[in-house]
N, C-alpha and C. Protein backbone atom coordinates (compact mmCIF):
# COMPACT_ATOMS: atom_id res chain seq x y z
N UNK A 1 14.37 5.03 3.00
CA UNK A 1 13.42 4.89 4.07
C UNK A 1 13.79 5.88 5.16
N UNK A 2 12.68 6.39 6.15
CA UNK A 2 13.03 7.90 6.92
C UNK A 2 12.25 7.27 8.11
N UNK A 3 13.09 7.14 9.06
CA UNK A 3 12.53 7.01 10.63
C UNK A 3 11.22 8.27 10.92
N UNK A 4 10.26 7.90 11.48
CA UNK A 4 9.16 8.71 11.70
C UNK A 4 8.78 8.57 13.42
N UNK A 5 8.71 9.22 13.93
CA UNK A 5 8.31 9.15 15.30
C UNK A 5 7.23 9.65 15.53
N UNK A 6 6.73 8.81 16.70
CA UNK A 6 4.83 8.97 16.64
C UNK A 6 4.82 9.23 18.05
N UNK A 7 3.80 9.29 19.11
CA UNK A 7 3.56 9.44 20.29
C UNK A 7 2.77 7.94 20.43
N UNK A 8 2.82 7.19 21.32
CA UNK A 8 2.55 6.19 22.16
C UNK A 8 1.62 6.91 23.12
N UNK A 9 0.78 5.68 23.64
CA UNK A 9 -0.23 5.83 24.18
C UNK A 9 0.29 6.02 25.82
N UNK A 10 1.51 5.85 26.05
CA UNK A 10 1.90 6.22 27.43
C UNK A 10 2.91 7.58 27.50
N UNK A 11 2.65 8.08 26.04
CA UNK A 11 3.13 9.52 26.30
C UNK A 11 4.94 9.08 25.32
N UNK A 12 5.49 7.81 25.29
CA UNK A 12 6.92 8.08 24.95
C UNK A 12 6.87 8.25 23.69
N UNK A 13 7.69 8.62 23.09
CA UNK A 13 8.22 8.57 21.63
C UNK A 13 8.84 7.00 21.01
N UNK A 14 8.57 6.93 19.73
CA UNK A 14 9.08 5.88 19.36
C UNK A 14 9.13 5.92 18.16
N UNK A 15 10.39 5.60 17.47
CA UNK A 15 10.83 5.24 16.12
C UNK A 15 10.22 4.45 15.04
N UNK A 16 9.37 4.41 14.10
CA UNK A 16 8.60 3.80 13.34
C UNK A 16 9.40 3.59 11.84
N UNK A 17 10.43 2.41 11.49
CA UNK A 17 10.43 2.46 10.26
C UNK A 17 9.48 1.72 9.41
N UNK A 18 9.14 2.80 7.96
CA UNK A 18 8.28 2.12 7.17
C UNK A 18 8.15 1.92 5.83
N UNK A 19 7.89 1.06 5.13
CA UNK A 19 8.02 0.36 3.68
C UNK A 19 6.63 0.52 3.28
N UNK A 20 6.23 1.63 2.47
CA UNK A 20 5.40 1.65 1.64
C UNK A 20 5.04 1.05 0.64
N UNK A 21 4.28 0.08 0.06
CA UNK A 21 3.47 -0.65 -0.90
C UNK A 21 2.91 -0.63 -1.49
N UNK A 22 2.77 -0.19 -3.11
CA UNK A 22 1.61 -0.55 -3.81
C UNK A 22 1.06 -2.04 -4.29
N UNK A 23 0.30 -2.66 -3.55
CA UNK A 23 -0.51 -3.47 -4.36
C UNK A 23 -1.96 -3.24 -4.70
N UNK A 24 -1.60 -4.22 -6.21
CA UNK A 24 -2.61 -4.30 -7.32
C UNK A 24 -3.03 -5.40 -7.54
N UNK A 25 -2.58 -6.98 -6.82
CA UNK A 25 -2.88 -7.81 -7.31
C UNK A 25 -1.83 -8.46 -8.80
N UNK A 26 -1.17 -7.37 -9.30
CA UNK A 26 -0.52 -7.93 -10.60
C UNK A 26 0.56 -8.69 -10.38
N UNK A 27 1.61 -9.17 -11.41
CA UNK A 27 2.42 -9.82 -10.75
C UNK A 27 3.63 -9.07 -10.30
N UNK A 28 4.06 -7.83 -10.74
CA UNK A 28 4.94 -6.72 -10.54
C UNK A 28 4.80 -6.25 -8.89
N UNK A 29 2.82 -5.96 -8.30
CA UNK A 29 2.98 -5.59 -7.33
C UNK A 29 3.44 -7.02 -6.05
N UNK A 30 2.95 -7.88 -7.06
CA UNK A 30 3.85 -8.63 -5.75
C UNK A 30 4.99 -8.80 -5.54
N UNK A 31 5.67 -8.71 -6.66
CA UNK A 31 7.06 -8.75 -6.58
C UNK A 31 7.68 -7.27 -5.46
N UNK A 32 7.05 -6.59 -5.79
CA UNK A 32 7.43 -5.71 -4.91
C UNK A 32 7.04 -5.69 -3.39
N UNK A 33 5.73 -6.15 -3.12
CA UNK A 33 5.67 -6.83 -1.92
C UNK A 33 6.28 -7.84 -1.33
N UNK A 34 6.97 -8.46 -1.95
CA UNK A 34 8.36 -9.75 -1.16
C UNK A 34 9.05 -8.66 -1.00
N UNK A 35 9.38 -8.18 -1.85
CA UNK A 35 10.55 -7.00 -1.68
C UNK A 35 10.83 -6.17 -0.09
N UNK A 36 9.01 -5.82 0.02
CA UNK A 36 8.79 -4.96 0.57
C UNK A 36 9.24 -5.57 2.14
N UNK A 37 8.74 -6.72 2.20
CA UNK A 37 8.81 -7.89 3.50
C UNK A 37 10.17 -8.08 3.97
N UNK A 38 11.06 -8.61 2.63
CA UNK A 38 12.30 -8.93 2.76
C UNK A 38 13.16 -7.45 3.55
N UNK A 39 12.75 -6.13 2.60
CA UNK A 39 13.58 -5.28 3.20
C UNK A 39 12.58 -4.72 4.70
N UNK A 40 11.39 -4.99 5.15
CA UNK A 40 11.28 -4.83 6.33
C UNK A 40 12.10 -5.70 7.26
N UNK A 41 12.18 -6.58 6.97
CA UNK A 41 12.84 -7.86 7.83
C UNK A 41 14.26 -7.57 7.99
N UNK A 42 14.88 -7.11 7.30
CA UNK A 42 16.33 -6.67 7.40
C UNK A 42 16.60 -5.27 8.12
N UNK A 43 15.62 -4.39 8.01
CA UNK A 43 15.61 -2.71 8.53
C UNK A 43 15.06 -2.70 9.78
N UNK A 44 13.86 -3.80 10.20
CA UNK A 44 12.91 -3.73 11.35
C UNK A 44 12.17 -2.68 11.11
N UNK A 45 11.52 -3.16 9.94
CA UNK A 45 10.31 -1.58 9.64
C UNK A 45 8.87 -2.47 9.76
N UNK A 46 7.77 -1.55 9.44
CA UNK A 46 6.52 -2.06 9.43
C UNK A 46 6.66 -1.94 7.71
N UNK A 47 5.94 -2.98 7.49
CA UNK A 47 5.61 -2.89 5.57
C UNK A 47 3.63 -1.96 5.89
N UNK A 48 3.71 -1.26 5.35
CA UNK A 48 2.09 -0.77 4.52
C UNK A 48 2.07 -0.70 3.04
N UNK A 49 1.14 -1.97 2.79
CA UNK A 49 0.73 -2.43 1.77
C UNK A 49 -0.91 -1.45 1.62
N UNK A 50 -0.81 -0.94 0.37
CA UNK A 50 -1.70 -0.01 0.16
C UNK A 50 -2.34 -0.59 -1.33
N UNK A 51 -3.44 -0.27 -1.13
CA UNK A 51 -4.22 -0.53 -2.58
C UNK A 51 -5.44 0.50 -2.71
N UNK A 52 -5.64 1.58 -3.90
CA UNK A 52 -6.34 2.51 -4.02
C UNK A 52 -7.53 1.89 -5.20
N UNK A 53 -8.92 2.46 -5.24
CA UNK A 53 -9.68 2.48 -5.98
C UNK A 53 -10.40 3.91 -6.06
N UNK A 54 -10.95 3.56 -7.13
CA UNK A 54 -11.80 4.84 -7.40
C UNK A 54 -13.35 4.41 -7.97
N UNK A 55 -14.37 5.53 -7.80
CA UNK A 55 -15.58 5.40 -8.24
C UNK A 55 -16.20 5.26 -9.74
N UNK A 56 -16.74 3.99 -10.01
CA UNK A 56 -16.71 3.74 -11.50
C UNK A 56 -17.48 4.75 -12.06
N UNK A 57 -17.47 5.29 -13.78
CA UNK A 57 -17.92 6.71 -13.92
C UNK A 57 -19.48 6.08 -14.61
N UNK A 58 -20.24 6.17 -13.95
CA UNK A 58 -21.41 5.42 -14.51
C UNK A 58 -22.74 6.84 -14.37
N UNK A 59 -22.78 7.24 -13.09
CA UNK A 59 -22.93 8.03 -12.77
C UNK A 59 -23.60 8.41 -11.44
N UNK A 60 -23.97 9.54 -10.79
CA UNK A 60 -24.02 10.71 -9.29
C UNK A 60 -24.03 9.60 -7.76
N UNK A 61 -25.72 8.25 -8.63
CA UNK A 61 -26.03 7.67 -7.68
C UNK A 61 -25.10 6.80 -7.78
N UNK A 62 -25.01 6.33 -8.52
CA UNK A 62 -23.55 4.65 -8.06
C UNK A 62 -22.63 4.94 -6.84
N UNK A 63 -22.17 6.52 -6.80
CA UNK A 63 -21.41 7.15 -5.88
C UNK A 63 -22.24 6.98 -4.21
N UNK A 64 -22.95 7.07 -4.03
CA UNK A 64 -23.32 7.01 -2.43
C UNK A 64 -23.81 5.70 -2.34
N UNK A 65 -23.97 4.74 -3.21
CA UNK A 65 -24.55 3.19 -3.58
C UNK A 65 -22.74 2.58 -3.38
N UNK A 66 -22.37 2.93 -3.85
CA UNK A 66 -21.49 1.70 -4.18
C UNK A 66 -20.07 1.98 -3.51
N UNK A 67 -19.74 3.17 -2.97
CA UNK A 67 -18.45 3.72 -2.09
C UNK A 67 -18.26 2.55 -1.29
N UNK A 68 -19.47 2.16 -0.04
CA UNK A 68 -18.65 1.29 0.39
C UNK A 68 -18.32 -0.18 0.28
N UNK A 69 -19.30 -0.51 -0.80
CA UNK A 69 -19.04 -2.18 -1.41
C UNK A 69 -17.49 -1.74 -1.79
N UNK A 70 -17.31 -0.93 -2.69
CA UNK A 70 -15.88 -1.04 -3.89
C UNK A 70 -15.06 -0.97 -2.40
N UNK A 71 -15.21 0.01 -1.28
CA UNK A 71 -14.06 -0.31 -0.36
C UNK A 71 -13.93 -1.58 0.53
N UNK A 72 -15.03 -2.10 0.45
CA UNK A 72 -14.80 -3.26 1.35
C UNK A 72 -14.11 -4.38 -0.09
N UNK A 73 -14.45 -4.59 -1.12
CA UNK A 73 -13.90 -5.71 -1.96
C UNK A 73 -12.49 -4.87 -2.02
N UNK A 74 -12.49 -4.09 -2.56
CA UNK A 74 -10.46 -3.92 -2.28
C UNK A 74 -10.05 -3.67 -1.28
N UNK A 75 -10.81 -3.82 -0.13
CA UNK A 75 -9.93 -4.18 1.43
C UNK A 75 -9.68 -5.80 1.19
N UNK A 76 -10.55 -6.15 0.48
CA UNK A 76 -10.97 -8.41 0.86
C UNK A 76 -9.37 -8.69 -0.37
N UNK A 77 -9.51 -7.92 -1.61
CA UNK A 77 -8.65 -8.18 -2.34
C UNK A 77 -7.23 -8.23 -1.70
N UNK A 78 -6.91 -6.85 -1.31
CA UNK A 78 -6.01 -6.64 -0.33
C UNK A 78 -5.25 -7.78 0.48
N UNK A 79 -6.35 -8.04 1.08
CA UNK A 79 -6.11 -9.13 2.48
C UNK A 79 -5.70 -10.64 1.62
N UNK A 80 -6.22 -10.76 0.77
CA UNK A 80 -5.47 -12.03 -0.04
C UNK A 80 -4.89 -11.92 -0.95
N UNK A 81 -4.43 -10.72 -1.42
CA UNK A 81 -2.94 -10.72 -2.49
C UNK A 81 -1.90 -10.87 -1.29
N UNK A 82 -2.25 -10.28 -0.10
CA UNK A 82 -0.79 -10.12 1.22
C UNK A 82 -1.00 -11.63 1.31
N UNK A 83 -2.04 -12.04 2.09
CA UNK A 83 -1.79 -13.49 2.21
C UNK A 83 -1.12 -14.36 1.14
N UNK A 84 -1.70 -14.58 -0.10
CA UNK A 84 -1.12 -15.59 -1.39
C UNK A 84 0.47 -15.04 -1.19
N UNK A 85 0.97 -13.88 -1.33
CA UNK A 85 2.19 -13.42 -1.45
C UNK A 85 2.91 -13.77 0.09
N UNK A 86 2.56 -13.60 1.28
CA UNK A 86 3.43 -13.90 2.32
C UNK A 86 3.22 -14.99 3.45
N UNK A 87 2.03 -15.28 3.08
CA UNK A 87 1.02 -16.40 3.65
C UNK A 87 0.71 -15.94 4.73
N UNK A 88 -0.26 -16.92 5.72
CA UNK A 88 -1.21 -16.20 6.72
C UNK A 88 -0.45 -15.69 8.06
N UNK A 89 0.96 -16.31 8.55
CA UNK A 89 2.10 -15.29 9.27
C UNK A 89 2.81 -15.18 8.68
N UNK A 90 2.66 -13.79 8.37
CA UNK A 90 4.07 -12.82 7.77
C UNK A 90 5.13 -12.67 9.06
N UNK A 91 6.56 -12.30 8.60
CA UNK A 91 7.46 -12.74 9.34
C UNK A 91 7.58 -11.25 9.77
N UNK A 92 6.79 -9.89 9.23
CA UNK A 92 6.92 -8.69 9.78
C UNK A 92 5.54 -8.29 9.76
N UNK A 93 5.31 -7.03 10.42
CA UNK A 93 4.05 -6.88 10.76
C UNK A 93 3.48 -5.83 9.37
N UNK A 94 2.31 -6.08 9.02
CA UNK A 94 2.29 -6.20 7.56
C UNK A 94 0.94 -4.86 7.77
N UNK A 95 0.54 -4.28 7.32
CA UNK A 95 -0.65 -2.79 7.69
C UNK A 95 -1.18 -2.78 6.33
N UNK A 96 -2.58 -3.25 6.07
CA UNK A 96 -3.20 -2.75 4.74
C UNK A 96 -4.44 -2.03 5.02
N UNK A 97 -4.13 -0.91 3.75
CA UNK A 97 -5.55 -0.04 3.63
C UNK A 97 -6.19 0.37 1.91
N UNK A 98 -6.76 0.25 1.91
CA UNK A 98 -7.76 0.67 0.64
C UNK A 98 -7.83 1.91 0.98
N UNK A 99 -7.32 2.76 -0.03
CA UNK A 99 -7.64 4.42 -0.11
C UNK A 99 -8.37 4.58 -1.24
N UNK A 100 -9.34 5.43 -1.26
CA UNK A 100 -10.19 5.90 -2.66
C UNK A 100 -9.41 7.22 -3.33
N UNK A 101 -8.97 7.11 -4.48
CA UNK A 101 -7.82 8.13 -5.42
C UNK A 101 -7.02 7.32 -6.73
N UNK A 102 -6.41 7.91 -7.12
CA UNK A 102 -5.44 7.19 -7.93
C UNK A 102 -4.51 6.79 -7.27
N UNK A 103 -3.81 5.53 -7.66
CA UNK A 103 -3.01 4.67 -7.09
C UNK A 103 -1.97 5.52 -6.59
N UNK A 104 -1.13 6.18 -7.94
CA UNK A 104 0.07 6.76 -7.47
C UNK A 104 -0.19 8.04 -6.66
N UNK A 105 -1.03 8.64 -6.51
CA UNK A 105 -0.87 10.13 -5.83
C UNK A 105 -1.16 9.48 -4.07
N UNK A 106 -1.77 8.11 -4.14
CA UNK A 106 -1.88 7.43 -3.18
C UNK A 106 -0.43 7.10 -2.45
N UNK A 107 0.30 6.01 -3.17
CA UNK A 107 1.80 5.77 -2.71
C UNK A 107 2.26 7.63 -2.58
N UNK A 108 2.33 8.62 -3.71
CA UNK A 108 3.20 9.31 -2.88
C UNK A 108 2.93 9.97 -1.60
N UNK A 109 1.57 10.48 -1.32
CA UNK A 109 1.31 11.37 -0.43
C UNK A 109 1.51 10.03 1.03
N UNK A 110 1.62 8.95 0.92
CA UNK A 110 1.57 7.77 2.44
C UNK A 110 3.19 7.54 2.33
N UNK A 111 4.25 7.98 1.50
CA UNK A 111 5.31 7.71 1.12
C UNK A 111 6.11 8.39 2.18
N UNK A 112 7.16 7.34 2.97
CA UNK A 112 7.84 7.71 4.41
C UNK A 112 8.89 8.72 3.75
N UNK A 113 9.11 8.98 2.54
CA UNK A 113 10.58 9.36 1.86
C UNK A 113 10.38 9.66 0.58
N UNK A 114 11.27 10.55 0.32
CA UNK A 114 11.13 11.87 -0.99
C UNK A 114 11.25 10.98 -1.96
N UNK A 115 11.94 9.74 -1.91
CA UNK A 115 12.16 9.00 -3.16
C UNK A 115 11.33 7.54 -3.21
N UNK A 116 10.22 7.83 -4.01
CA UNK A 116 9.36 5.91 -4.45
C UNK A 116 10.03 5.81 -5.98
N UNK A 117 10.56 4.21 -5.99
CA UNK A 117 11.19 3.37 -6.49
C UNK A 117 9.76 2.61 -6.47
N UNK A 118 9.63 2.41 -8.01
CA UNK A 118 7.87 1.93 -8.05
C UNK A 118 8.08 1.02 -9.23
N UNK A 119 8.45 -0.22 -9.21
CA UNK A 119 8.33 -1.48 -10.85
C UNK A 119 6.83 -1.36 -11.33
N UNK A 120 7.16 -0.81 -12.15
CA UNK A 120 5.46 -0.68 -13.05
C UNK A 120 5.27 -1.19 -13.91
N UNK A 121 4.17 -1.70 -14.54
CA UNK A 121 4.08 -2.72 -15.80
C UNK A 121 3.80 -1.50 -16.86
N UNK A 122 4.35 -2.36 -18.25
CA UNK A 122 4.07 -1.21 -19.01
C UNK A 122 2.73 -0.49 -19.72
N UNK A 123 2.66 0.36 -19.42
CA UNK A 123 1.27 1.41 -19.62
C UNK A 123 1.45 1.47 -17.99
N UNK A 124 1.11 0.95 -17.37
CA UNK A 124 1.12 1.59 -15.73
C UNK A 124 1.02 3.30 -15.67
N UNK A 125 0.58 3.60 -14.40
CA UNK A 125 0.43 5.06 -13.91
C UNK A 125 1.87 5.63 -13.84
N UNK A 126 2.87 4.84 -13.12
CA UNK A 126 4.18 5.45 -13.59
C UNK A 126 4.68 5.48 -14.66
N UNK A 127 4.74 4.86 -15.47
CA UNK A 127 5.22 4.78 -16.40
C UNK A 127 6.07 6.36 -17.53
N UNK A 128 7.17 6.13 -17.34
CA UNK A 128 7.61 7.45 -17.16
C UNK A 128 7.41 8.74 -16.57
N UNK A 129 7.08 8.44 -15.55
CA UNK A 129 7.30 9.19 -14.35
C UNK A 129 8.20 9.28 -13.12
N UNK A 130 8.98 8.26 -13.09
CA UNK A 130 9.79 7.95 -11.87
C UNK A 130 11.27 7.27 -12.86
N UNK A 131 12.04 8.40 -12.68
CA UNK A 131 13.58 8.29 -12.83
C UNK A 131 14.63 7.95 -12.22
């Protein structure tokens, strides 16, 4: 994990640690979301719990029809895999977003640090990719 400093709205600097997340809803990504909680809670980081979708290949029109239903249901999904997994107060401050992409190019490019440590089920997107 890599301290990141941001600008504040009164001009100071401030230290942001952060725990990147993939959830999927499966049972792997939650496991990694306790994970994620537990080691915010011990570091004093923010957890961002992230969940990506993409546009089903049906075809041109579904794309300007359906962008923002699919982002609002995997924002709703989102919001209750965190809840079921940490319940409605989390004991750290918890940041979810629905990005449209593939999952993993998602975690790496939002990734605070050169190294994601990612439990993947098997067939998963990592799946031999991360050593």
């Amino acid at each position: 994990m890599r301290r990141r400093t941001r600008s504040t709205t009164a001009g100071e600097d401030r230290t942001v640690r952060r725990v990147v997340v993939g959830v999927d809803g499966s049972a792997v990504s939650r496991l990694a979301l306790r994970w994620a909680v537990d080691q915010a809670r011990l570091t004093g980081a923010v957890v961002e719990a992230m969940t990506a979708w993409t546009y089903p290949t049906i075809s041109a029109w579904a794309r300007t029809k359906a962008g923002p239903q699919i982002d609002h249901s995997a924002q709703k999904a989102l919001a209750r895999t965190v809840e079921e997994v940490v319940g409605p107060e989390p004991p750290v401050e918890i940041r979810r977003s629905a990005v449209q992409g593939h999952a993993a190019e998602a975690l790496l490019k939002h990734a605070p640090c050169p190294v994601v440590v990612v439990p993947a089920a098997a067939g998963g997107p990592f799946q031999g990719e991360v050593t």
